[in-house]
PDB file of N, CA and C in Angstrom:
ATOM      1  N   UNK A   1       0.848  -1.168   0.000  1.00  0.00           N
ATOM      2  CA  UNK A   1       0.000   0.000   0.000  1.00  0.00           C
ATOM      3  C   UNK A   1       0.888   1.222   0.000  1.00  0.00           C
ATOM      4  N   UNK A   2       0.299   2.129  -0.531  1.00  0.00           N
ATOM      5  CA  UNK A   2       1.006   3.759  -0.516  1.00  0.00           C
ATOM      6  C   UNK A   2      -0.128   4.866  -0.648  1.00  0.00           C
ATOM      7  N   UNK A   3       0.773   6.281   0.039  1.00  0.00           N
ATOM      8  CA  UNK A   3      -0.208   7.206  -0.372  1.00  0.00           C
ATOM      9  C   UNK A   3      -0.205   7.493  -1.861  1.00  0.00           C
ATOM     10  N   UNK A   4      -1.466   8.218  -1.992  1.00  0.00           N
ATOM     11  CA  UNK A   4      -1.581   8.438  -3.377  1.00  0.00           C
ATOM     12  C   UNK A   4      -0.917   9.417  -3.886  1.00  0.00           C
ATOM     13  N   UNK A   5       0.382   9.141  -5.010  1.00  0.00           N
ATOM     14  CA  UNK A   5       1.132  10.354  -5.254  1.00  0.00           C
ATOM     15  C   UNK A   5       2.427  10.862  -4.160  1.00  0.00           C
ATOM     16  N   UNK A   6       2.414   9.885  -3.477  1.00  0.00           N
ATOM     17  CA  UNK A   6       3.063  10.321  -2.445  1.00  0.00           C
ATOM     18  C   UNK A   6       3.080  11.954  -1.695  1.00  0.00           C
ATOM     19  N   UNK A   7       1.024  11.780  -1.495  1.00  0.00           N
ATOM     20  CA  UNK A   7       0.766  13.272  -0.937  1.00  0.00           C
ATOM     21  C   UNK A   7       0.828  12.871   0.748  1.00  0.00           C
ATOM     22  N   UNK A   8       1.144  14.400   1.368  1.00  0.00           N
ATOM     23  CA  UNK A   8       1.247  14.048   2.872  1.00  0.00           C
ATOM     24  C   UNK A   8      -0.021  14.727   3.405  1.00  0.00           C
ATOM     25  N   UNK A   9      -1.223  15.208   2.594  1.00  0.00           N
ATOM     26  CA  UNK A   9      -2.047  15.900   3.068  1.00  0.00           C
ATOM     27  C   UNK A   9      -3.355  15.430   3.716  1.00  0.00           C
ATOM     28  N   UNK A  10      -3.819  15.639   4.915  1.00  0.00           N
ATOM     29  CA  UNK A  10      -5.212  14.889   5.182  1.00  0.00           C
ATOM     30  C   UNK A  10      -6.111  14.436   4.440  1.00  0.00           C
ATOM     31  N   UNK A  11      -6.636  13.150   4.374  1.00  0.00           N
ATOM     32  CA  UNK A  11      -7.367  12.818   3.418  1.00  0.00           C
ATOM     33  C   UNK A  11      -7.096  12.307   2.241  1.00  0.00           C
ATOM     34  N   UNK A  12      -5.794  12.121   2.105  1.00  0.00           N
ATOM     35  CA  UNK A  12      -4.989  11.443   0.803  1.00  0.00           C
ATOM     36  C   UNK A  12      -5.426   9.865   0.755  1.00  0.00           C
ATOM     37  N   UNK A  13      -5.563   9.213  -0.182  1.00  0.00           N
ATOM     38  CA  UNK A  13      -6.244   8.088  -0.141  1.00  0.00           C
ATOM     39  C   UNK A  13      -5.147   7.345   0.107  1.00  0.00           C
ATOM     40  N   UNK A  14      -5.290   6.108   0.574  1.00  0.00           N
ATOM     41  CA  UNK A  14      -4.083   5.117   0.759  1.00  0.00           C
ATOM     42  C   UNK A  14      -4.616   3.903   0.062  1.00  0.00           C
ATOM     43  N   UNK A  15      -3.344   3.447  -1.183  1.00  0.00           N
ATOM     44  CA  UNK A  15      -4.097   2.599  -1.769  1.00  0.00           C
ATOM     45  C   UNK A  15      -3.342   1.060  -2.084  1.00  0.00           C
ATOM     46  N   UNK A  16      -3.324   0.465  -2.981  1.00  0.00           N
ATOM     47  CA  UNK A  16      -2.927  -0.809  -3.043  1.00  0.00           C
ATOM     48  C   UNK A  16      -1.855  -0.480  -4.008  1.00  0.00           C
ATOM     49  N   UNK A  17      -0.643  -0.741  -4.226  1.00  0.00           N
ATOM     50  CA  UNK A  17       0.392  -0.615  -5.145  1.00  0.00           C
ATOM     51  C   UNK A  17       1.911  -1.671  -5.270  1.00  0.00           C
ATOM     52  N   UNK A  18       2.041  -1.691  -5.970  1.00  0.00           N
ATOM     53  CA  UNK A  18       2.935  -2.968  -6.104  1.00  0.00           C
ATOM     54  C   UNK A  18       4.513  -2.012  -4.928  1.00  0.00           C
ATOM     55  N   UNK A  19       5.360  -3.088  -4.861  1.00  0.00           N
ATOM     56  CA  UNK A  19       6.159  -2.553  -3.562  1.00  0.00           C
ATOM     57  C   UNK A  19       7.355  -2.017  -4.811  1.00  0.00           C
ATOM     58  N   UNK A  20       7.593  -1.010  -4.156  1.00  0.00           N
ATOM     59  CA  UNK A  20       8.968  -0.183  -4.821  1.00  0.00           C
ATOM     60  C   UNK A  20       9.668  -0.106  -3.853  1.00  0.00           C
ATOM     61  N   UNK A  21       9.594   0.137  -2.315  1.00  0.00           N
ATOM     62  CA  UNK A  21      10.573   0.710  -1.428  1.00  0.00           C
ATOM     63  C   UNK A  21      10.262   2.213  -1.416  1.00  0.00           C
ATOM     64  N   UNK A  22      10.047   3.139  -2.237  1.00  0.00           N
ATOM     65  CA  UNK A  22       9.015   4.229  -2.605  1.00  0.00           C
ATOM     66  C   UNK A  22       9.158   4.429  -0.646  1.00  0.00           C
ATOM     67  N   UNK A  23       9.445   6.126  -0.221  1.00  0.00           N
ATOM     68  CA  UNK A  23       8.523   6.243   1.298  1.00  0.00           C
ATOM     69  C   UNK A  23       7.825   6.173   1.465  1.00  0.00           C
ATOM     70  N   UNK A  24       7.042   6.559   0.257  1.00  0.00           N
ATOM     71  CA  UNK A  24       5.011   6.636   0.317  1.00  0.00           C
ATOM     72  C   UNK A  24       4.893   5.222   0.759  1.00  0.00           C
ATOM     73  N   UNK A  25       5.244   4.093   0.742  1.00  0.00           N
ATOM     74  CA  UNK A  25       5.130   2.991   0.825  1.00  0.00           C
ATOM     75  C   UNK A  25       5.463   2.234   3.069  1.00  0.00           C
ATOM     76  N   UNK A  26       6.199   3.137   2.914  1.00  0.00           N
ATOM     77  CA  UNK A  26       6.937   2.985   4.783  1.00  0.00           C
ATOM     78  C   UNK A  26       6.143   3.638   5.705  1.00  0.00           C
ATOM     79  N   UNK A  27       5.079   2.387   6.271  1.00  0.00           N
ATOM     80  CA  UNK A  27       4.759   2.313   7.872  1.00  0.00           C
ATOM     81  C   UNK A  27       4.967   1.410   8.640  1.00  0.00           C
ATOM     82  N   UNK A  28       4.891   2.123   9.931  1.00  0.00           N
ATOM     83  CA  UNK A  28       4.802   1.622  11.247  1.00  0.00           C
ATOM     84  C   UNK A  28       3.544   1.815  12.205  1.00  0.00           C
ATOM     85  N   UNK A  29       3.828   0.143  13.030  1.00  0.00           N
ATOM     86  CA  UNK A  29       2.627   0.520  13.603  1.00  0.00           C
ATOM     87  C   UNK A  29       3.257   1.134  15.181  1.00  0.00           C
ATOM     88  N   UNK A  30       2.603   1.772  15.722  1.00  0.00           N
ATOM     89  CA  UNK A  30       3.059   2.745  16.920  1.00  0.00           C
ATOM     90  C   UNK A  30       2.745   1.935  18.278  1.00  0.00           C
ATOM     91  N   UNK A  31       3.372   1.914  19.120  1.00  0.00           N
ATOM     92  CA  UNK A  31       2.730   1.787  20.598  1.00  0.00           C
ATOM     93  C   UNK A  31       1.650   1.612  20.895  1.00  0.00           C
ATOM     94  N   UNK A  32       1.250   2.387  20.167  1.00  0.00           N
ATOM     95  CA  UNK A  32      -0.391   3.235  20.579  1.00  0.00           C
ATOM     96  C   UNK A  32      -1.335   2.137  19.928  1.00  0.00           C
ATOM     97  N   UNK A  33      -0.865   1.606  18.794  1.00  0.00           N
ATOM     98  CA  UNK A  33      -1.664   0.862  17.933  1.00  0.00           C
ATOM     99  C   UNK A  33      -2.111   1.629  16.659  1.00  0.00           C
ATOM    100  N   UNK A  34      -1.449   3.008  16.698  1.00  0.00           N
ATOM    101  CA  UNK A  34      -1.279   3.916  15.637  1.00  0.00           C
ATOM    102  C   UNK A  34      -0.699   3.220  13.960  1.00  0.00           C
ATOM    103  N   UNK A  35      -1.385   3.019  12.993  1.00  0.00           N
ATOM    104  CA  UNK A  35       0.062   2.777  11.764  1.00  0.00           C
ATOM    105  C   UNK A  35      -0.093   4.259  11.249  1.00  0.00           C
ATOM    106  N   UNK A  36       1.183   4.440  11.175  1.00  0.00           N
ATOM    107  CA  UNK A  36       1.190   5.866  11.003  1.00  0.00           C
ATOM    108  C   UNK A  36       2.713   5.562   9.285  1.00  0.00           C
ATOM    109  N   UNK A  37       2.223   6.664   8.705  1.00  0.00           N
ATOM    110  CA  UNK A  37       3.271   7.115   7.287  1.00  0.00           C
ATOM    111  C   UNK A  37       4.630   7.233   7.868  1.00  0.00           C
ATOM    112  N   UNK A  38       5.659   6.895   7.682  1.00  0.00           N
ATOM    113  CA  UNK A  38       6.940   7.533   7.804  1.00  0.00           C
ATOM    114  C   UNK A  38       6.654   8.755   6.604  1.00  0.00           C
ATOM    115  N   UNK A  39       6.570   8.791   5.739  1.00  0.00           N
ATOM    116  CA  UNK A  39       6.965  10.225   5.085  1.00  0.00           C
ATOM    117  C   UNK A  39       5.783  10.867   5.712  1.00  0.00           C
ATOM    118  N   UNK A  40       4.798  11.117   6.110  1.00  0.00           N
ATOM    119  CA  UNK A  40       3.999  11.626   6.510  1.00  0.00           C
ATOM    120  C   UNK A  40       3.899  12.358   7.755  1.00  0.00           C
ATOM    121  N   UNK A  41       4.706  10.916   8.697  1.00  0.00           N
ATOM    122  CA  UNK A  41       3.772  11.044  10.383  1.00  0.00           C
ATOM    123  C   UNK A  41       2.533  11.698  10.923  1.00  0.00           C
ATOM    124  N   UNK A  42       1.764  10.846  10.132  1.00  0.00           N
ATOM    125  CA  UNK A  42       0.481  10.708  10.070  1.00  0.00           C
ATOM    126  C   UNK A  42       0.038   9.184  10.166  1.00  0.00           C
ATOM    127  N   UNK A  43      -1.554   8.987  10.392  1.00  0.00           N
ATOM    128  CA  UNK A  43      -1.723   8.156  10.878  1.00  0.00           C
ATOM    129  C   UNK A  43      -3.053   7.417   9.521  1.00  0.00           C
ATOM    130  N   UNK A  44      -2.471   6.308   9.325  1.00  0.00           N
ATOM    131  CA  UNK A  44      -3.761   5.240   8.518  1.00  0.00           C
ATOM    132  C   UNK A  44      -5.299   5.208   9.126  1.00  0.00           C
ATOM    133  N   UNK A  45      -6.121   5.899   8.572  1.00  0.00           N
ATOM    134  CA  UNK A  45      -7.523   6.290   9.046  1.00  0.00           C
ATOM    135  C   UNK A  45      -8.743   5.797   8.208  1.00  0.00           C
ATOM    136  N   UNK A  46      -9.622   4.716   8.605  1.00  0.00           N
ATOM    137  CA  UNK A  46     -10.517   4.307   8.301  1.00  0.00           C
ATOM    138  C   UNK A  46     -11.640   5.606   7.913  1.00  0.00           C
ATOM    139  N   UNK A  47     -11.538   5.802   6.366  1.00  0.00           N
ATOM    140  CA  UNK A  47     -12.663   6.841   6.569  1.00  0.00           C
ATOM    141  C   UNK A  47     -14.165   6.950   6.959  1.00  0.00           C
ATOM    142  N   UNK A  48     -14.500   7.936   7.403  1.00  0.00           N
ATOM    143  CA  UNK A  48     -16.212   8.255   7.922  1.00  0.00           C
ATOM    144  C   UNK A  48     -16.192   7.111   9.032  1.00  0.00           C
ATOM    145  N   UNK A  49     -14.743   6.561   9.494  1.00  0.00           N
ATOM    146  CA  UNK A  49     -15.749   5.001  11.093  1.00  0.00           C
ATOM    147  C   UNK A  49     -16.056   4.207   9.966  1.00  0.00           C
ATOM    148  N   UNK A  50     -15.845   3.997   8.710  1.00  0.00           N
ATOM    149  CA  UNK A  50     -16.747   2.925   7.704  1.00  0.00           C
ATOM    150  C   UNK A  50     -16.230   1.316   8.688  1.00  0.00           C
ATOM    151  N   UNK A  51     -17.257   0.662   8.447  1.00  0.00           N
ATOM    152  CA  UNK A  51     -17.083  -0.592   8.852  1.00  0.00           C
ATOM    153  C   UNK A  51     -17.033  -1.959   7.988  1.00  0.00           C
ATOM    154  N   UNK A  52     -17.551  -1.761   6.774  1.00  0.00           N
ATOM    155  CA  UNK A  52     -18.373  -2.308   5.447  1.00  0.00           C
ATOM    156  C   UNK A  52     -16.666  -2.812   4.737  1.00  0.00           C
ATOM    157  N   UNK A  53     -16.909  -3.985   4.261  1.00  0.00           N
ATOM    158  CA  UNK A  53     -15.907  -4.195   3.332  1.00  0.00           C
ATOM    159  C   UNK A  53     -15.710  -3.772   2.301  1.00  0.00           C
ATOM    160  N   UNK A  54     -14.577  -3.130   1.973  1.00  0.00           N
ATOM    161  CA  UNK A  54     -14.509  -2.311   0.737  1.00  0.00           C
ATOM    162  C   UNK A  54     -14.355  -0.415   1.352  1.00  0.00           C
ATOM    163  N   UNK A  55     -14.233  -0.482   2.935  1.00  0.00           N
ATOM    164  CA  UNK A  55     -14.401   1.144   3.475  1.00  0.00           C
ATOM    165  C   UNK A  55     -12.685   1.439   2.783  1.00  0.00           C
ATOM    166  N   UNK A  56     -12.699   2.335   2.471  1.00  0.00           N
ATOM    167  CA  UNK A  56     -11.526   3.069   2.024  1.00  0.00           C
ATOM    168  C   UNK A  56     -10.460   3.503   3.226  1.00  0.00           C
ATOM    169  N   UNK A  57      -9.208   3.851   3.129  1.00  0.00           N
ATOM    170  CA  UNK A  57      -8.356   4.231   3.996  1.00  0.00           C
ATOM    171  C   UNK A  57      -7.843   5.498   3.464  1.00  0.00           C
ATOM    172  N   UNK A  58      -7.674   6.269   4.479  1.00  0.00           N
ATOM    173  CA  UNK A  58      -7.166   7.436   3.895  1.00  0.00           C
ATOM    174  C   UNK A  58      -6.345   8.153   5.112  1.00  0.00           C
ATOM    175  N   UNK A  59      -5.469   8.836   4.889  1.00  0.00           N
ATOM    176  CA  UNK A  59      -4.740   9.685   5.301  1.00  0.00           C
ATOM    177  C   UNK A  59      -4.771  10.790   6.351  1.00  0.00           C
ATOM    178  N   UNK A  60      -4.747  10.673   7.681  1.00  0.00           N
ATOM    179  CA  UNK A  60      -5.062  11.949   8.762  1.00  0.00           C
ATOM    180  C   UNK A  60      -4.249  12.088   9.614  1.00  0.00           C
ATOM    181  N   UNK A  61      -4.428  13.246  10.438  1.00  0.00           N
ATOM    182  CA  UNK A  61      -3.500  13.361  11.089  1.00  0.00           C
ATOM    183  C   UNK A  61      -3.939  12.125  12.931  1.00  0.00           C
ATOM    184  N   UNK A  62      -2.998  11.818  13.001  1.00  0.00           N
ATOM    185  CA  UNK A  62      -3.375  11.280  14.586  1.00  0.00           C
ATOM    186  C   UNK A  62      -4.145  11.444  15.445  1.00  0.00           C
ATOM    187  N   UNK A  63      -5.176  10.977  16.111  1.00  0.00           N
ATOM    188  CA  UNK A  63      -5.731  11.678  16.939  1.00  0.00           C
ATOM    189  C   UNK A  63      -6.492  10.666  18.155  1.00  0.00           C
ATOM    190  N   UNK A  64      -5.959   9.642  18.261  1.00  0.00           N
ATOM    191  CA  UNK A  64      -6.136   8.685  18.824  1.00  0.00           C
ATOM    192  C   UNK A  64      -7.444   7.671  18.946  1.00  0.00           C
ATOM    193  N   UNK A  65      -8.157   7.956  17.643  1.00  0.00           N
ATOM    194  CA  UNK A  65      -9.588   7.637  17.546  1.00  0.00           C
ATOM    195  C   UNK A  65      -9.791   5.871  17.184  1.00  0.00           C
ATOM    196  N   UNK A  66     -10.782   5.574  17.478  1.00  0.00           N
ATOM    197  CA  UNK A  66     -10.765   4.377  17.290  1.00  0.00           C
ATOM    198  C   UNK A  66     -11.042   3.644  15.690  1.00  0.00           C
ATOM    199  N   UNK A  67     -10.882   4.261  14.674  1.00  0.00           N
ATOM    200  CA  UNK A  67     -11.083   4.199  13.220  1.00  0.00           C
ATOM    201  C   UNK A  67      -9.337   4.510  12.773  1.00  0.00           C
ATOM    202  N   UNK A  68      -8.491   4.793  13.592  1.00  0.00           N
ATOM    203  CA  UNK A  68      -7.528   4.772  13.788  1.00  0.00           C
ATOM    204  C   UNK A  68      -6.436   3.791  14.332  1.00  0.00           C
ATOM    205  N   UNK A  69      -6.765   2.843  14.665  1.00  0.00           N
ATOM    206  CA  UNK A  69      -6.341   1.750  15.940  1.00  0.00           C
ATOM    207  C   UNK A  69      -6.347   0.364  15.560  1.00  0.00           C
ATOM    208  N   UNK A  70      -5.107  -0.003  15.169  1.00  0.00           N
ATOM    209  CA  UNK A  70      -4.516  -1.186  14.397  1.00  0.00           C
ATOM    210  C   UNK A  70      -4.195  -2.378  15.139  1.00  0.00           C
ATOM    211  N   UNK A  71      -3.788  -3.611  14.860  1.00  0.00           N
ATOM    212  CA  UNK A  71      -2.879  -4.659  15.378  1.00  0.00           C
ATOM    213  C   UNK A  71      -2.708  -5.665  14.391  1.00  0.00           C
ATOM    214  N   UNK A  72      -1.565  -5.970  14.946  1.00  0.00           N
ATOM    215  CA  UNK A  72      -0.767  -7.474  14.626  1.00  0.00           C
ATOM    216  C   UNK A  72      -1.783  -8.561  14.846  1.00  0.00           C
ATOM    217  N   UNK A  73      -2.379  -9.227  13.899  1.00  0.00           N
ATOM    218  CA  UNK A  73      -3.282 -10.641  13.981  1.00  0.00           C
ATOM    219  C   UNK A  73      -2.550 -11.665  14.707  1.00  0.00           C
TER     220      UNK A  73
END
């Protein structure tokens, strides 16, 4: 996955892309349970709370919300 265009701006879609090594491409998941952009430091955000398969991911800033909040299976 990568941002789109390698934009760092809220709301940038995050999408499916073959792996380059690309930064747009480099996350981590945080302590917090945050996955957040290295080029960004920003955080992977389930848009609108969607729950539905197929909800889109997009790009925000951190904020500790639960549409926000990742783990290791």
């Amino acid at each position: 996955m990568d941002l789109a265009w390698a934009n760092t701006a809220n709301g940038t879609a995050i999408q499916v892309a073959k792996c380059s090594g690309n930064r747009a491409q480099l996350f981590y998941l945080s302590a917090q349970g945050d996955l957040v952009s290295a080029l960004a430091d920003k955080c992977v955000d389930v848009t609108d709370n969607g729950t539905a398969n197929g909800t889109k991911l997009q790009l925000w800033t951190c904020s500790g919300t639960p549409n926000q909040k990742w783990h290791k299976g």
